[in-house]
N, C-alpha and C. Protein backbone atom coordinates (compact mmCIF):
# COMPACT_ATOMS: atom_id res chain seq x y z
N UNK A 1 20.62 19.20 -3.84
CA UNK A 1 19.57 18.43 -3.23
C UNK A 1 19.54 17.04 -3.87
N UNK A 2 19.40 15.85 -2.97
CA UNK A 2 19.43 14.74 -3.19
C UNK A 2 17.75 14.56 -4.59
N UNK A 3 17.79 13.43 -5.05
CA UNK A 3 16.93 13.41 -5.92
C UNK A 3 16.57 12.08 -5.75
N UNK A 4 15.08 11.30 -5.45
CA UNK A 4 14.87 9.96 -5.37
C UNK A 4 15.62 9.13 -6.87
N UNK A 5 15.77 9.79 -7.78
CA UNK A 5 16.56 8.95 -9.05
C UNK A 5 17.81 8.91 -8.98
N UNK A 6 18.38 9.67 -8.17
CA UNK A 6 20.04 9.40 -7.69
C UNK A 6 20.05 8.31 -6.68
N UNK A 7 19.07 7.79 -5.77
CA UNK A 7 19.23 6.30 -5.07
C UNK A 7 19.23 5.35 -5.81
N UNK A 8 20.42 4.41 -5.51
CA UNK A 8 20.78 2.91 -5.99
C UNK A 8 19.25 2.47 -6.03
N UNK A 9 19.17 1.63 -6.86
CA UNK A 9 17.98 0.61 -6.88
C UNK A 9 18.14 -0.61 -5.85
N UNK A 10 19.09 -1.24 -5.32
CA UNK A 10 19.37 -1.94 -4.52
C UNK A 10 19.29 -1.23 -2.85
N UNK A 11 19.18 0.48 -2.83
CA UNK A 11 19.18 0.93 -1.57
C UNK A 11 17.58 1.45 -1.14
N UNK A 12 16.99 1.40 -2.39
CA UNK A 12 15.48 1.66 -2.34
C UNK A 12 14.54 0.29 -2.34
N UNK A 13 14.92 -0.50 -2.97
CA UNK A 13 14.35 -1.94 -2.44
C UNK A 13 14.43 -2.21 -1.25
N UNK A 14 15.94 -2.30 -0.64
CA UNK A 14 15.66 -2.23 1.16
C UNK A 14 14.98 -1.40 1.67
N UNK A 15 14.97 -0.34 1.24
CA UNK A 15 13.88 0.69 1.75
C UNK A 15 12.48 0.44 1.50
N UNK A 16 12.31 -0.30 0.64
CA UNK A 16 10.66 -0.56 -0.22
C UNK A 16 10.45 -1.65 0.74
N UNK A 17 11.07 -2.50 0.77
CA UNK A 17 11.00 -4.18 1.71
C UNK A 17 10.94 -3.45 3.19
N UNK A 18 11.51 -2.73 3.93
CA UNK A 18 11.03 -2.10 4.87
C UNK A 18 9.66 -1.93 5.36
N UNK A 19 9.41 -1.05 4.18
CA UNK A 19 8.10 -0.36 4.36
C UNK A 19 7.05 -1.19 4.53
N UNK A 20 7.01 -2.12 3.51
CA UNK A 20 6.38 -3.56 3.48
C UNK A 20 6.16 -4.45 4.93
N UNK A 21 7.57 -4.31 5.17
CA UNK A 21 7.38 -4.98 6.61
C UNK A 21 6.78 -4.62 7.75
N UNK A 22 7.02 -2.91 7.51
CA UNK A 22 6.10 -2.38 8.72
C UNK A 22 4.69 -2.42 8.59
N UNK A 23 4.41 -2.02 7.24
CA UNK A 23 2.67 -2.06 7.23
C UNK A 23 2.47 -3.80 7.52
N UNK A 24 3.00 -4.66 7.37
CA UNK A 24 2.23 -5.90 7.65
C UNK A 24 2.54 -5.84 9.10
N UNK A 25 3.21 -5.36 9.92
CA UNK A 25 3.75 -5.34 11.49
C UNK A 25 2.18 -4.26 11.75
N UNK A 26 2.18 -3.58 11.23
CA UNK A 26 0.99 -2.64 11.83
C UNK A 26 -0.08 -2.55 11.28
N UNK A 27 -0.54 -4.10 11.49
CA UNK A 27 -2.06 -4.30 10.70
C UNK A 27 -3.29 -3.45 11.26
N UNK A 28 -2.57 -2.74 12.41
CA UNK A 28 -3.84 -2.03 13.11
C UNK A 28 -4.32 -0.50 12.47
N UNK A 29 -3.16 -0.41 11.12
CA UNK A 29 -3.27 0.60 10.64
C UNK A 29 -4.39 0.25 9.09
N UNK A 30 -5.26 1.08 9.23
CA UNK A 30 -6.37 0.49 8.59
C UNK A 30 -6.09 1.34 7.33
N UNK A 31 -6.54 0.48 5.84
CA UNK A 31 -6.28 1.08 4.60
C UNK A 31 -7.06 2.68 4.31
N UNK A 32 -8.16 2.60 5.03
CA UNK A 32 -9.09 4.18 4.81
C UNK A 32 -8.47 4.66 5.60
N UNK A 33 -7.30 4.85 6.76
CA UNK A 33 -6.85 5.66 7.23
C UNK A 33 -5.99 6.08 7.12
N UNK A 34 -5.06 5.16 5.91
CA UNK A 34 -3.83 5.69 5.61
C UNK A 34 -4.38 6.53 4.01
N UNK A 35 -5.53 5.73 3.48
CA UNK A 35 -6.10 6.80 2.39
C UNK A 35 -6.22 7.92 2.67
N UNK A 36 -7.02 8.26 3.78
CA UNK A 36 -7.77 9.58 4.09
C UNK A 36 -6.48 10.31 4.44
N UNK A 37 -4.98 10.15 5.02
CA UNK A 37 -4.15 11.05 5.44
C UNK A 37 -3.28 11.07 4.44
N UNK A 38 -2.65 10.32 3.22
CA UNK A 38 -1.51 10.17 2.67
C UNK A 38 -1.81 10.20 1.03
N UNK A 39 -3.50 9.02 0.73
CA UNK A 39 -3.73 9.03 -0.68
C UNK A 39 -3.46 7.89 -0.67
N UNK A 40 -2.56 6.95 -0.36
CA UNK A 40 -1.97 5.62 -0.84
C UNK A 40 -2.36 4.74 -0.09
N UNK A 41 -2.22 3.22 -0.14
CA UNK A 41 -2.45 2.20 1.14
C UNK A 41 -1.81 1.14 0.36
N UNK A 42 -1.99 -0.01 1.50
CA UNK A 42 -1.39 -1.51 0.98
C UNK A 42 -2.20 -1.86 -0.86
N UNK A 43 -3.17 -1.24 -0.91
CA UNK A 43 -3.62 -1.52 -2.62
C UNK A 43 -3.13 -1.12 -3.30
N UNK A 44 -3.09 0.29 -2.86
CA UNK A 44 -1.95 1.01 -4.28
C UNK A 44 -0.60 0.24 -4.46
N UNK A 45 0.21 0.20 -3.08
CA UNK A 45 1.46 -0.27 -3.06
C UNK A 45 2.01 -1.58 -3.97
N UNK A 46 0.37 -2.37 -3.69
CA UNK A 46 0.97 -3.86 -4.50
C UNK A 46 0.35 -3.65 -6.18
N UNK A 47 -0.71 -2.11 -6.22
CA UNK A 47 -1.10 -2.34 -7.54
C UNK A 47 0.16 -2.11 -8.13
N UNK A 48 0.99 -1.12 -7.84
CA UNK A 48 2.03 -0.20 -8.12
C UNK A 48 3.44 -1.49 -8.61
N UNK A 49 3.13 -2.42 -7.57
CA UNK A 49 4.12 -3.73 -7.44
C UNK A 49 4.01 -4.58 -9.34
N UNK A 50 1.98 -3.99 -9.29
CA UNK A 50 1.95 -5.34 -10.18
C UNK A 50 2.49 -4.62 -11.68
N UNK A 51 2.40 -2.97 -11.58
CA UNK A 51 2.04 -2.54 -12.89
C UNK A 51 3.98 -2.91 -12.90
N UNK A 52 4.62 -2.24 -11.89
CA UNK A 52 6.34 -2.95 -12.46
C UNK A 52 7.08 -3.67 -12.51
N UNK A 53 6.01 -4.56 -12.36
CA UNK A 53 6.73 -5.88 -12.74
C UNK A 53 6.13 -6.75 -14.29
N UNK A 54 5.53 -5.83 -14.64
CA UNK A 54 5.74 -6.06 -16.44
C UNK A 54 4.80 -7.04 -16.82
N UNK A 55 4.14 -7.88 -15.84
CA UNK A 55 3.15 -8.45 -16.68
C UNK A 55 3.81 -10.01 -15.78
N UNK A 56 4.47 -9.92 -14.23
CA UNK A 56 5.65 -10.84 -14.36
C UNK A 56 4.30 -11.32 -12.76
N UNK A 57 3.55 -10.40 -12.40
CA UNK A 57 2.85 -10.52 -11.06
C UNK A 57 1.23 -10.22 -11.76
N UNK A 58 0.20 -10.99 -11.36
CA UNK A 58 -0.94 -10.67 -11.34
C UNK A 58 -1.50 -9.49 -10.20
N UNK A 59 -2.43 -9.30 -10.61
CA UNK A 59 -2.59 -8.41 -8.78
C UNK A 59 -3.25 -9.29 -7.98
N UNK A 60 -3.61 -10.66 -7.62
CA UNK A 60 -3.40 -11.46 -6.65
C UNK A 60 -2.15 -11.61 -6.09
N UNK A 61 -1.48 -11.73 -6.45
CA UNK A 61 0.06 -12.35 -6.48
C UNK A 61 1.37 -10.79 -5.65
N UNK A 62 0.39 -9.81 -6.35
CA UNK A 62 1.23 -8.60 -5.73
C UNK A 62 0.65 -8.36 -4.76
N UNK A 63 -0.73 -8.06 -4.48
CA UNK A 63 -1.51 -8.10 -3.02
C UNK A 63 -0.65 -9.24 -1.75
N UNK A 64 -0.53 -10.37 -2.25
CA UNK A 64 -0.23 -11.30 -1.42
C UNK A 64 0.98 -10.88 -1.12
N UNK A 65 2.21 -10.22 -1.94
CA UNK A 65 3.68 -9.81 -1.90
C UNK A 65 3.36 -8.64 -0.94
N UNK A 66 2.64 -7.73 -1.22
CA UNK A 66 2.64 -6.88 0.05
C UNK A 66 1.85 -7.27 1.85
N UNK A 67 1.11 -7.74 1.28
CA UNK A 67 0.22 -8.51 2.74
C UNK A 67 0.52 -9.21 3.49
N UNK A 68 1.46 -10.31 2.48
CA UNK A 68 1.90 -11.37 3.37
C UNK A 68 1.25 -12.31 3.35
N UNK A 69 0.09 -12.62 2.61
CA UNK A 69 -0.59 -13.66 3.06
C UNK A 69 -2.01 -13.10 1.53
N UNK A 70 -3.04 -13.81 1.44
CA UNK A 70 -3.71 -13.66 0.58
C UNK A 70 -4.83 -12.22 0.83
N UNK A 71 -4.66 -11.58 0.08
CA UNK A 71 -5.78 -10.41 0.47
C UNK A 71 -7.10 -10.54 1.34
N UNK A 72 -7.94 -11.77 0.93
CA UNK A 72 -9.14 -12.13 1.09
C UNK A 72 -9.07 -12.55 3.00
N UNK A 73 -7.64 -13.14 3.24
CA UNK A 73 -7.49 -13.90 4.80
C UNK A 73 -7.31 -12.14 5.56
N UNK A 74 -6.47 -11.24 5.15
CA UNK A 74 -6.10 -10.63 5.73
C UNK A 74 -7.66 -8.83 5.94
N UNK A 75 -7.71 -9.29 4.60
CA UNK A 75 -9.16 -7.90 4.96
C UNK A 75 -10.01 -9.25 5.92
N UNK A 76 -10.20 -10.17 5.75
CA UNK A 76 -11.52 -11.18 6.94
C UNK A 76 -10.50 -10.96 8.16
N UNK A 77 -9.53 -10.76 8.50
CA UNK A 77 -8.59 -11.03 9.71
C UNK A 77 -8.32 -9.58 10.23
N UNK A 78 -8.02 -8.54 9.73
CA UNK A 78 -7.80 -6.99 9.89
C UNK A 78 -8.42 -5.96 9.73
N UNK A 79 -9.27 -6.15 8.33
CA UNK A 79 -9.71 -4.52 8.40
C UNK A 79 -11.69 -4.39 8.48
N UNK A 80 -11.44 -3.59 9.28
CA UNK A 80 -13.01 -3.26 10.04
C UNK A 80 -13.55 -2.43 8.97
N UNK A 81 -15.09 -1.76 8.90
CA UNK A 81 -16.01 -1.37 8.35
C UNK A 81 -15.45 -0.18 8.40
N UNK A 82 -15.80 0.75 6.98
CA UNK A 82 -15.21 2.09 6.41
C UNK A 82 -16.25 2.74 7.48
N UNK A 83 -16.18 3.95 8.59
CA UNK A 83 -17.17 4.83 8.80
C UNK A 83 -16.97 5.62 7.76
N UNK A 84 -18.43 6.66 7.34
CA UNK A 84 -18.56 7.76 7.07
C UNK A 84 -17.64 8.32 6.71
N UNK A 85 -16.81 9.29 8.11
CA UNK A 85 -16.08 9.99 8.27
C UNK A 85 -15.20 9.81 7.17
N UNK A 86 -14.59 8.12 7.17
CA UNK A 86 -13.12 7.91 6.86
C UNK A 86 -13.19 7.96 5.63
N UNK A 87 -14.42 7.34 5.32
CA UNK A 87 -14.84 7.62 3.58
C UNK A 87 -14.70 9.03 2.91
N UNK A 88 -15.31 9.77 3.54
CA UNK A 88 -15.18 11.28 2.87
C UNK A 88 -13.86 11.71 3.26
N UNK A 89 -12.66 11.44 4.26
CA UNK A 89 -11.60 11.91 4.23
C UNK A 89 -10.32 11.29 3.04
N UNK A 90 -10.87 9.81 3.22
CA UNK A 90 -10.36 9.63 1.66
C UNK A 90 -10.59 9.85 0.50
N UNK A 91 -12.16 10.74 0.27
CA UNK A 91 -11.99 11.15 -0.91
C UNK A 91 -11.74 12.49 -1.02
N UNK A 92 -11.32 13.33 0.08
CA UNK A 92 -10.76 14.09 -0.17
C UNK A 92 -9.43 14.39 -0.30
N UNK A 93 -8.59 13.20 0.63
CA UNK A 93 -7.21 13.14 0.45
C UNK A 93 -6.93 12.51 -0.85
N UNK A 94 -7.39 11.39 -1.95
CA UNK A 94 -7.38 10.78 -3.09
C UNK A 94 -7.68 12.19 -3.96
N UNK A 95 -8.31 12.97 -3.89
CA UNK A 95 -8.57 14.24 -4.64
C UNK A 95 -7.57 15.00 -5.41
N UNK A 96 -6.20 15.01 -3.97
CA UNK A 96 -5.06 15.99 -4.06
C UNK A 96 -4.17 15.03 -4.81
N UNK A 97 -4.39 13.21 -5.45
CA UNK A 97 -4.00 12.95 -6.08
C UNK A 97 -3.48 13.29 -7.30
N UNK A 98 -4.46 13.83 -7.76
CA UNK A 98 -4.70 14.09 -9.59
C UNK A 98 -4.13 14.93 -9.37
């Protein structure tokens, strides 16, 4: 069985830059909804950006690397009000984190 530490680092960056590209292509996909089903969203992704890059990215700077644009333009431009619902499904999907 293949093992994510047996992929090139150069074949998982295209793969990482991918991923990147689609979530900014599918801004209609809202961060509490990818919380509530998966655990993760565009925050984790760029916190995740800032913690490996060593001290080399602020988390302004990694937000903006995943977004595309400055955090502050893109939550005023994309993402709508948490319902209820989506709230308690992300804290139950963030749960199965730990």
């Amino acid at each position: 069985m293949a093992r994510i530490e047996d992929i090139d680092d150069a074949v998982a960056a295209v793969a990482f830059r991918r991923l990147v590209a689609h979530l900014r292509h599918r801004d209609d996909a809202q961060n509490i909804d990818l919380m509530g089903l998966a655990g993760f969203c565009r925050n984790c992704l760029s916190d995740w950006v800032e913690e490996a890059s060593g001290g080399a990215l602020d988390k302004d700077a990694a937000r903006e690397a995943i977004y595309g644009m400055p955090y502050g333009a893109w939550k005023a431009a994309h993402q709508a009000e948490a319902t209820p619902e989506q709230l308690e499904r992300m804290r139950e999907s963030v749960a199965k984190n730990a």
